[in-house]
PDB file of N, CA and C in Angstrom:
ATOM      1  N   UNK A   1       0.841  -1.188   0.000  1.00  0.00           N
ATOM      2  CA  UNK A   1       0.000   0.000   0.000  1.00  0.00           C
ATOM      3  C   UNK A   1       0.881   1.246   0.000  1.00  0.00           C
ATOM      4  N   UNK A   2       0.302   2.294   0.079  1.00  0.00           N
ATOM      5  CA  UNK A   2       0.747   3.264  -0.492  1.00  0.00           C
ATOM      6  C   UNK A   2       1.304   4.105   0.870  1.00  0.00           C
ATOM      7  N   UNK A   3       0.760   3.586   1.960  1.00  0.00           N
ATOM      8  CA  UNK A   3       1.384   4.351   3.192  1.00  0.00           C
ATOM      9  C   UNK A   3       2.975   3.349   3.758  1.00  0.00           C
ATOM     10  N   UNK A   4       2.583   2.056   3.343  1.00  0.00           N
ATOM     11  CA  UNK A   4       4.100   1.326   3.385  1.00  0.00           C
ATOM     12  C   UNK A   4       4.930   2.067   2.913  1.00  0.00           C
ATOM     13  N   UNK A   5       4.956   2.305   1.342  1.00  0.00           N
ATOM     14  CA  UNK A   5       5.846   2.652   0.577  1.00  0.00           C
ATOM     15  C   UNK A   5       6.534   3.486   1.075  1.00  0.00           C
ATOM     16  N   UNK A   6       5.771   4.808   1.480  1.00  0.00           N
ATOM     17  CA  UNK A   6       5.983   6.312   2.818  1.00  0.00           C
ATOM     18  C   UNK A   6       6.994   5.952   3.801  1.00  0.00           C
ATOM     19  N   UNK A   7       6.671   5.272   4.538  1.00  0.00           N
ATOM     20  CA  UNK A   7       6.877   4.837   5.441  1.00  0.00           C
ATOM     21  C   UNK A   7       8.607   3.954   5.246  1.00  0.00           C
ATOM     22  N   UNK A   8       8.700   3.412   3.931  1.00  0.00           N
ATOM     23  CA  UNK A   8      10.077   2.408   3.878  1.00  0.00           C
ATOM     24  C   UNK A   8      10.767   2.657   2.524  1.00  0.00           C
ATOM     25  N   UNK A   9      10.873   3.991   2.696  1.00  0.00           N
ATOM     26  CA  UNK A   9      11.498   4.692   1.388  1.00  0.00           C
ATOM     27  C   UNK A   9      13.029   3.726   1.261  1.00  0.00           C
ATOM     28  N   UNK A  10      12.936   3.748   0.240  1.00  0.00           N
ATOM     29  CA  UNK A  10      14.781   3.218  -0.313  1.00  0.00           C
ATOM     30  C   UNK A  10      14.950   3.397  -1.478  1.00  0.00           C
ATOM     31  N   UNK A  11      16.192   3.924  -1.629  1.00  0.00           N
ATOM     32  CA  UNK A  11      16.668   4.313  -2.768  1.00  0.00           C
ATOM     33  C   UNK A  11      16.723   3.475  -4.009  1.00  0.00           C
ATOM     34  N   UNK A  12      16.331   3.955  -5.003  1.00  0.00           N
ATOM     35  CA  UNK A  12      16.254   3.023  -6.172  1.00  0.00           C
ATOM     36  C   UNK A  12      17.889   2.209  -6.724  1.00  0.00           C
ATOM     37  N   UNK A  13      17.842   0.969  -6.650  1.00  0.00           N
ATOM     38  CA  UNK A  13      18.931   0.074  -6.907  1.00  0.00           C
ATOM     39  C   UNK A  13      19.508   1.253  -8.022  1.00  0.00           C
ATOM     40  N   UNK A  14      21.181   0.961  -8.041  1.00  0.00           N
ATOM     41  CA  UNK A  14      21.924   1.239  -9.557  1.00  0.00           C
ATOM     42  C   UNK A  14      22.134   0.402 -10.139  1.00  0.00           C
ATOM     43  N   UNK A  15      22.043  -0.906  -9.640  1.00  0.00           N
ATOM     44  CA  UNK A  15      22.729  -1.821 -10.341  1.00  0.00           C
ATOM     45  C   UNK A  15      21.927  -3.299  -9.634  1.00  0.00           C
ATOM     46  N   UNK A  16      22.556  -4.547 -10.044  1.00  0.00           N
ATOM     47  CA  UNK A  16      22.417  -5.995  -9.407  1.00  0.00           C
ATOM     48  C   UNK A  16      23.291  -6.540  -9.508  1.00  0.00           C
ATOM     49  N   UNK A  17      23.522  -7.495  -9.268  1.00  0.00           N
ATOM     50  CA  UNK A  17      24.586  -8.899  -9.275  1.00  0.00           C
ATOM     51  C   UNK A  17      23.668  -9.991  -9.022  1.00  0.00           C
ATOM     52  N   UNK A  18      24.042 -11.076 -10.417  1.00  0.00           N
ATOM     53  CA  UNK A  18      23.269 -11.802 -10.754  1.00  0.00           C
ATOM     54  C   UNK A  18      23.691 -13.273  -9.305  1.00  0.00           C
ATOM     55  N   UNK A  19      22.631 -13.916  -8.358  1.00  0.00           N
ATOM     56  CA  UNK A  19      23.747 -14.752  -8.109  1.00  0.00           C
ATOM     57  C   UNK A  19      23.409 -15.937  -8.531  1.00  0.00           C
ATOM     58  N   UNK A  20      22.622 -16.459  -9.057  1.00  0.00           N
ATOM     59  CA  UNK A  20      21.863 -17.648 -10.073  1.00  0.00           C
ATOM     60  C   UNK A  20      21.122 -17.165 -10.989  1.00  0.00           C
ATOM     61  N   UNK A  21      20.988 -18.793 -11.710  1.00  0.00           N
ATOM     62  CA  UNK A  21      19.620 -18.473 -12.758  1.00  0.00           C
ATOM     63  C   UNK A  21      19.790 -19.531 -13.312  1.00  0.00           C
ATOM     64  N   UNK A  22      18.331 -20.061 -13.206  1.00  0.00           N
ATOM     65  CA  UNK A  22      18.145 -21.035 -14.216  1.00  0.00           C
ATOM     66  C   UNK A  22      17.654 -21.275 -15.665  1.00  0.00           C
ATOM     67  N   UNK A  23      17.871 -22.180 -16.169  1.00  0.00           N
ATOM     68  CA  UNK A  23      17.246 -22.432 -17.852  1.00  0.00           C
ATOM     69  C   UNK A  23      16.061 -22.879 -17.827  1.00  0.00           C
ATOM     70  N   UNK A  24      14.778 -22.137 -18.163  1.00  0.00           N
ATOM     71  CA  UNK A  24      13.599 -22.740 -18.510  1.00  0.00           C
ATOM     72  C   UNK A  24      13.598 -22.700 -19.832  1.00  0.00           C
ATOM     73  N   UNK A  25      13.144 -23.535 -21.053  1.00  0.00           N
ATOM     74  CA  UNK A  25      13.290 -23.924 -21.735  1.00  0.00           C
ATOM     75  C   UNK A  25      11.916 -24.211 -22.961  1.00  0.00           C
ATOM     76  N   UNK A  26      11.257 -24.372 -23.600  1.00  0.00           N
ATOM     77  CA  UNK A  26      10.099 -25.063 -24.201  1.00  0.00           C
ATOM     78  C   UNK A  26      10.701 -25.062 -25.777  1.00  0.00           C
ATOM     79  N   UNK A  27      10.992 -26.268 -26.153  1.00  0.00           N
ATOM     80  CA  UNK A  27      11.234 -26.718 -27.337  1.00  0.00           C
ATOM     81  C   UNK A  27       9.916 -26.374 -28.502  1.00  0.00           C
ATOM     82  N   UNK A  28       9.338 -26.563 -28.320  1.00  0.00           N
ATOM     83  CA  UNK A  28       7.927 -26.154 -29.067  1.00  0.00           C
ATOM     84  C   UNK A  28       7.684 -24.921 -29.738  1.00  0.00           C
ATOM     85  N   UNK A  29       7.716 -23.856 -28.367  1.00  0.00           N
ATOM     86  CA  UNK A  29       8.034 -22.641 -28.481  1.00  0.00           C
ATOM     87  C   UNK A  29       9.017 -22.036 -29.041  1.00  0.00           C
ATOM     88  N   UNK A  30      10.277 -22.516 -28.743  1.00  0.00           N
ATOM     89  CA  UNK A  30      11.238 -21.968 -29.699  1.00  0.00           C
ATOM     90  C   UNK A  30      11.743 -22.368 -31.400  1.00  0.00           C
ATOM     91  N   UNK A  31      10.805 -23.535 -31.508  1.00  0.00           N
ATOM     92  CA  UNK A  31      10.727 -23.746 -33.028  1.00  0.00           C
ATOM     93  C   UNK A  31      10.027 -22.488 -33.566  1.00  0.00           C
ATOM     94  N   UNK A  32       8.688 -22.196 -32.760  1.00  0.00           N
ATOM     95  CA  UNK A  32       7.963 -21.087 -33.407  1.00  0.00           C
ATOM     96  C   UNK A  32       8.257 -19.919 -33.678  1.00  0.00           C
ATOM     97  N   UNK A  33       8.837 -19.793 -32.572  1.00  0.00           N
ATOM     98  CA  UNK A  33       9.538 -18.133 -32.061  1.00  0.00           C
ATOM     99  C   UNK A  33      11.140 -18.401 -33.369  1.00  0.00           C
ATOM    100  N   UNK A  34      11.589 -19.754 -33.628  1.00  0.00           N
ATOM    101  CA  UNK A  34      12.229 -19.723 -35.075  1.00  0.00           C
ATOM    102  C   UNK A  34      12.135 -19.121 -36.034  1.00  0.00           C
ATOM    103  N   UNK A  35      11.100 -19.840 -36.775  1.00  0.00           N
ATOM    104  CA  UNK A  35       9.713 -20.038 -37.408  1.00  0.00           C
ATOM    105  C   UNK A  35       9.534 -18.523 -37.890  1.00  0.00           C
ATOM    106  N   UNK A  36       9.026 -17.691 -36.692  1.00  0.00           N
ATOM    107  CA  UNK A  36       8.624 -16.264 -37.148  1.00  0.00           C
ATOM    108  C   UNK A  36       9.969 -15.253 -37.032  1.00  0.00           C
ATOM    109  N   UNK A  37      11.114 -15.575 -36.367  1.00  0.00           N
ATOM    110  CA  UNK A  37      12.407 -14.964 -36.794  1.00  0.00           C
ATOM    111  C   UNK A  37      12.680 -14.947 -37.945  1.00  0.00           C
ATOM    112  N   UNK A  38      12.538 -15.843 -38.808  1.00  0.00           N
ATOM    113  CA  UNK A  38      13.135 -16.553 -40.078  1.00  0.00           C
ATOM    114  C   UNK A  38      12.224 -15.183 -40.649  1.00  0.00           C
ATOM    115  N   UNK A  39      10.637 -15.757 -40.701  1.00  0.00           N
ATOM    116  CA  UNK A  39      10.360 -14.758 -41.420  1.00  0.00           C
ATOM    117  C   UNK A  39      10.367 -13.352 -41.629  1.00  0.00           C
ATOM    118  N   UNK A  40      10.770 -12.698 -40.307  1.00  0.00           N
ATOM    119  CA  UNK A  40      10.539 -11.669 -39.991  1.00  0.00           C
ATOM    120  C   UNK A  40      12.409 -11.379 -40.651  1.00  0.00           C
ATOM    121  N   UNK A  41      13.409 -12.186 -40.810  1.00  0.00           N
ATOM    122  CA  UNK A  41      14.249 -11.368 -41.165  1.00  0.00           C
ATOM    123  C   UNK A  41      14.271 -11.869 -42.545  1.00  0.00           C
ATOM    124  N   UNK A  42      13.465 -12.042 -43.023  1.00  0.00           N
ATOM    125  CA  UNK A  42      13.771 -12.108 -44.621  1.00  0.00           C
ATOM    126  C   UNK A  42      12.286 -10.953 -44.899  1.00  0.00           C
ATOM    127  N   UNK A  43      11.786 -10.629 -44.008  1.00  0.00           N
ATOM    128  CA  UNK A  43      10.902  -8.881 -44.299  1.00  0.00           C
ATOM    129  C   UNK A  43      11.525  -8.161 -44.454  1.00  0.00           C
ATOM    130  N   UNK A  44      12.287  -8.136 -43.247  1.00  0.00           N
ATOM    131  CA  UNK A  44      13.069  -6.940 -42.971  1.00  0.00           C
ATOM    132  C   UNK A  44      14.500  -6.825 -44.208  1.00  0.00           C
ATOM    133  N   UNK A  45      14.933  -7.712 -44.885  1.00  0.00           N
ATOM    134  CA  UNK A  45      15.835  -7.783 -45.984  1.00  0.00           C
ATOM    135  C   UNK A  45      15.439  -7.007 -46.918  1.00  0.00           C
ATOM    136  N   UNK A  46      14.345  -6.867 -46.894  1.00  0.00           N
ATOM    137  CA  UNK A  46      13.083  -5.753 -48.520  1.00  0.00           C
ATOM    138  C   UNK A  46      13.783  -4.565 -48.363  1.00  0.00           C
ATOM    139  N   UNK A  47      14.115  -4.304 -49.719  1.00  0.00           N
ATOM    140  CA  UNK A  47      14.788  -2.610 -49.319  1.00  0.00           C
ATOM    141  C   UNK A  47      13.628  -1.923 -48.639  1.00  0.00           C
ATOM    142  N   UNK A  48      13.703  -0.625 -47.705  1.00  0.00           N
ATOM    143  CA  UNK A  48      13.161   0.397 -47.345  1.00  0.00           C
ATOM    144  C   UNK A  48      14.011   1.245 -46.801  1.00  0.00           C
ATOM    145  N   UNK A  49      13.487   2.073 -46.359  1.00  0.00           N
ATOM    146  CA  UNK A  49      14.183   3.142 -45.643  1.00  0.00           C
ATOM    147  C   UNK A  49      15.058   3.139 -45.063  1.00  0.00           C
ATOM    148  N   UNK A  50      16.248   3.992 -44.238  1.00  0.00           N
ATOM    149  CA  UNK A  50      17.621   3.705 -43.354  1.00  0.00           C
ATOM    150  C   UNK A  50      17.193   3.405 -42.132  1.00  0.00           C
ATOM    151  N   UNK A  51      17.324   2.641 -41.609  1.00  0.00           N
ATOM    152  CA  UNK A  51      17.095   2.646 -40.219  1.00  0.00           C
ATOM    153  C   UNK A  51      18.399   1.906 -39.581  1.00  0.00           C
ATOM    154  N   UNK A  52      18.175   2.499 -38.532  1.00  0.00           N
ATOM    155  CA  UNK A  52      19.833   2.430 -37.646  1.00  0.00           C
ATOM    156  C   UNK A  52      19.688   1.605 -36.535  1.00  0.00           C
ATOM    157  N   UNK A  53      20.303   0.748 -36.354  1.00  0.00           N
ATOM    158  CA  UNK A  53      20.292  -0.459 -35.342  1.00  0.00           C
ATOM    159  C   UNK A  53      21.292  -0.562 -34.636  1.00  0.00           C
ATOM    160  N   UNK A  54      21.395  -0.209 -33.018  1.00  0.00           N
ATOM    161  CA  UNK A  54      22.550  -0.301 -31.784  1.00  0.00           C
ATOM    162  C   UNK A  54      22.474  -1.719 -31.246  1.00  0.00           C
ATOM    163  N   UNK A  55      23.414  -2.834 -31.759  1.00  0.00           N
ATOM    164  CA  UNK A  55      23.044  -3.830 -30.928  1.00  0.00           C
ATOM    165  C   UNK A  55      24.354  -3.751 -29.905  1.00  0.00           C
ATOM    166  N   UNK A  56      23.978  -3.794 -29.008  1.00  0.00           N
ATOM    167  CA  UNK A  56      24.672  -4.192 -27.556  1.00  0.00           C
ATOM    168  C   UNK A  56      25.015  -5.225 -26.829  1.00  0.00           C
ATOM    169  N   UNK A  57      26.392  -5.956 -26.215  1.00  0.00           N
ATOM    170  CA  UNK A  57      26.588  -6.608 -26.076  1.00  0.00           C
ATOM    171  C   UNK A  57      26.455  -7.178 -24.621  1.00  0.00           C
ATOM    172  N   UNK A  58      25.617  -8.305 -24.206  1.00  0.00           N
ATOM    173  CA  UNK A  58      25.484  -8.904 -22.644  1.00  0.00           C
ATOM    174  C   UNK A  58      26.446  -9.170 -22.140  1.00  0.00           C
ATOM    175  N   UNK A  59      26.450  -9.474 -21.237  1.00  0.00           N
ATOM    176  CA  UNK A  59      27.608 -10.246 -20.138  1.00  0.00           C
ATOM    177  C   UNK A  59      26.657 -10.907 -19.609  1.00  0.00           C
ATOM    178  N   UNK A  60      27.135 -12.382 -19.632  1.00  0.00           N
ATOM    179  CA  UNK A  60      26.343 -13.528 -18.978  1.00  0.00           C
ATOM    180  C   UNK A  60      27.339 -14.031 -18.325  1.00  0.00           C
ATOM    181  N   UNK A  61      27.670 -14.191 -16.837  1.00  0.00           N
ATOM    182  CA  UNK A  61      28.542 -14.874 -15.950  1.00  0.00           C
ATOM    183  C   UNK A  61      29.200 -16.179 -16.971  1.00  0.00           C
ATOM    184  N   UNK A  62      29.695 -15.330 -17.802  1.00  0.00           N
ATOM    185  CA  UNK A  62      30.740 -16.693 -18.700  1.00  0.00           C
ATOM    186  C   UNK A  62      29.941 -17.614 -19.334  1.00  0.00           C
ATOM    187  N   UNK A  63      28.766 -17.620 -20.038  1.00  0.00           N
ATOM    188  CA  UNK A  63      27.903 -18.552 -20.272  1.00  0.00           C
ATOM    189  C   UNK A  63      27.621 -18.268 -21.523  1.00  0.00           C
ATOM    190  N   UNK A  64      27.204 -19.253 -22.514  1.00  0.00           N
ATOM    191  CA  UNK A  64      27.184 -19.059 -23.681  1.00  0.00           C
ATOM    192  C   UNK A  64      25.661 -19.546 -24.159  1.00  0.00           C
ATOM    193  N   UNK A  65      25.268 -18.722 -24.318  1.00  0.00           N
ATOM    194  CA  UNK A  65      23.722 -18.642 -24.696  1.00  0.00           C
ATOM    195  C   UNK A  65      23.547 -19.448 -25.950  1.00  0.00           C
ATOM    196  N   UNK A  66      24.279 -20.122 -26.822  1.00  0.00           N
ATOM    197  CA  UNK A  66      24.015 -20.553 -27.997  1.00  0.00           C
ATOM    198  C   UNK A  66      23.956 -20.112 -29.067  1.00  0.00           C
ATOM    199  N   UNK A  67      23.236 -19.033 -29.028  1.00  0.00           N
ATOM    200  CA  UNK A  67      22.749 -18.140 -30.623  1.00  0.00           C
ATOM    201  C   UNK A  67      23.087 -16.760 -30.368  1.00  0.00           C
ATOM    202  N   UNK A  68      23.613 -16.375 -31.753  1.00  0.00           N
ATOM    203  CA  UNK A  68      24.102 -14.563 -31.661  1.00  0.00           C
ATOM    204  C   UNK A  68      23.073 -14.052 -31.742  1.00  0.00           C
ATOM    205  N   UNK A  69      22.570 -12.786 -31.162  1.00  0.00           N
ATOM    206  CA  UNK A  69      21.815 -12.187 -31.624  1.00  0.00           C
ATOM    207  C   UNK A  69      21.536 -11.543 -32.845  1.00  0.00           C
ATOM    208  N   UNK A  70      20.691 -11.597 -34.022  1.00  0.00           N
ATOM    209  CA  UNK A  70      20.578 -11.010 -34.790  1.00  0.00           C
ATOM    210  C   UNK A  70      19.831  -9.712 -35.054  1.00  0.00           C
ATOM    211  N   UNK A  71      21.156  -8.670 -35.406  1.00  0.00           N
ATOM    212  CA  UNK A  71      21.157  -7.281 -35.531  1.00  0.00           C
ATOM    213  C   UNK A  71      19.894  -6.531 -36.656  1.00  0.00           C
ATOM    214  N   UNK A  72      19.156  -7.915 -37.945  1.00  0.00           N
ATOM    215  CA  UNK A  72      18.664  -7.148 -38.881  1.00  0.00           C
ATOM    216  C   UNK A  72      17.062  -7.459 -38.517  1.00  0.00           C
ATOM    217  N   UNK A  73      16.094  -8.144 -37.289  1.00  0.00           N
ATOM    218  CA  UNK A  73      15.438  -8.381 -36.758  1.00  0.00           C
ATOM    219  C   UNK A  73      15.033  -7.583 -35.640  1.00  0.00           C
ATOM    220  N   UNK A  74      16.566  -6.373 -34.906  1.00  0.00           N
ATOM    221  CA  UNK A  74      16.182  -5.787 -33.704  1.00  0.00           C
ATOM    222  C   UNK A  74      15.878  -7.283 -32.857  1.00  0.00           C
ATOM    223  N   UNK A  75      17.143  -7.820 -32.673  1.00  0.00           N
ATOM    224  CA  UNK A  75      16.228  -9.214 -31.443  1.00  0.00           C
ATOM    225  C   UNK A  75      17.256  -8.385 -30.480  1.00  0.00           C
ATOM    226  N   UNK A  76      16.880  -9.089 -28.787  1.00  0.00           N
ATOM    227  CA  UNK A  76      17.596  -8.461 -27.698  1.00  0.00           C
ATOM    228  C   UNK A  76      17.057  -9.676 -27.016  1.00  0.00           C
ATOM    229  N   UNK A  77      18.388  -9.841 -26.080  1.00  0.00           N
ATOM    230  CA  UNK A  77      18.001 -10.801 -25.112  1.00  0.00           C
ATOM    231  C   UNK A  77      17.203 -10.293 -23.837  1.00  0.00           C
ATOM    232  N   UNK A  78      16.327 -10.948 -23.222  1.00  0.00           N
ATOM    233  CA  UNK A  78      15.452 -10.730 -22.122  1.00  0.00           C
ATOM    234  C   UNK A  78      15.570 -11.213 -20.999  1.00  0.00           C
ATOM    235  N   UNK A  79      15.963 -10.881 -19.466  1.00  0.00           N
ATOM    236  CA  UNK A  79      16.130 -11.505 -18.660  1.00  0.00           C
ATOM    237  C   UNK A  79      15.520 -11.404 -17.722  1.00  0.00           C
ATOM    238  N   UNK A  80      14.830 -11.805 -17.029  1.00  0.00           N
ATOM    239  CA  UNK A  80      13.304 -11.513 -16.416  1.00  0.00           C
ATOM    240  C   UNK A  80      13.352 -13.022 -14.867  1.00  0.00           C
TER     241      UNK A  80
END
């Protein structure tokens, strides 16, 4: 509630440190979520307009995620 909050002010984090995490996974799902990558970067291949793309690089506690991100899709990894 809103008088807690008042009451147990703290400063907004700058940062975290990760100290686990696990792999959830669904094979199914990521055929699909394939599936519509694929297509979505052979859209995005169609000439149009300039558009400018910052891809940025993670730090994963030494861990290798498998797949690069691809820059002509706008993909970004999500960590939630």
């Amino acid at each position: 509630a809103a008088s807690c909050a008042s009451r147990n002010r703290q400063p907004v984090p700058s940062g975290y440190v990760l100290m686990s995490a696990y792999r959830n996974q669904n094979a199914d799902l990521w055929q699909k979520y394939s599936l519509c990558r694929t297509a979505i970067a052979e859209e995005c291949a169609r000439p149009c307009k300039e558009v400018i793309h910052e891809v940025r690089d993670v730090t994963t506690s030494r861990r290798d995620l498998e797949t690069d991100l691809d820059p002509s899709v706008n993909e970004w990894y999500l960590f939630h």
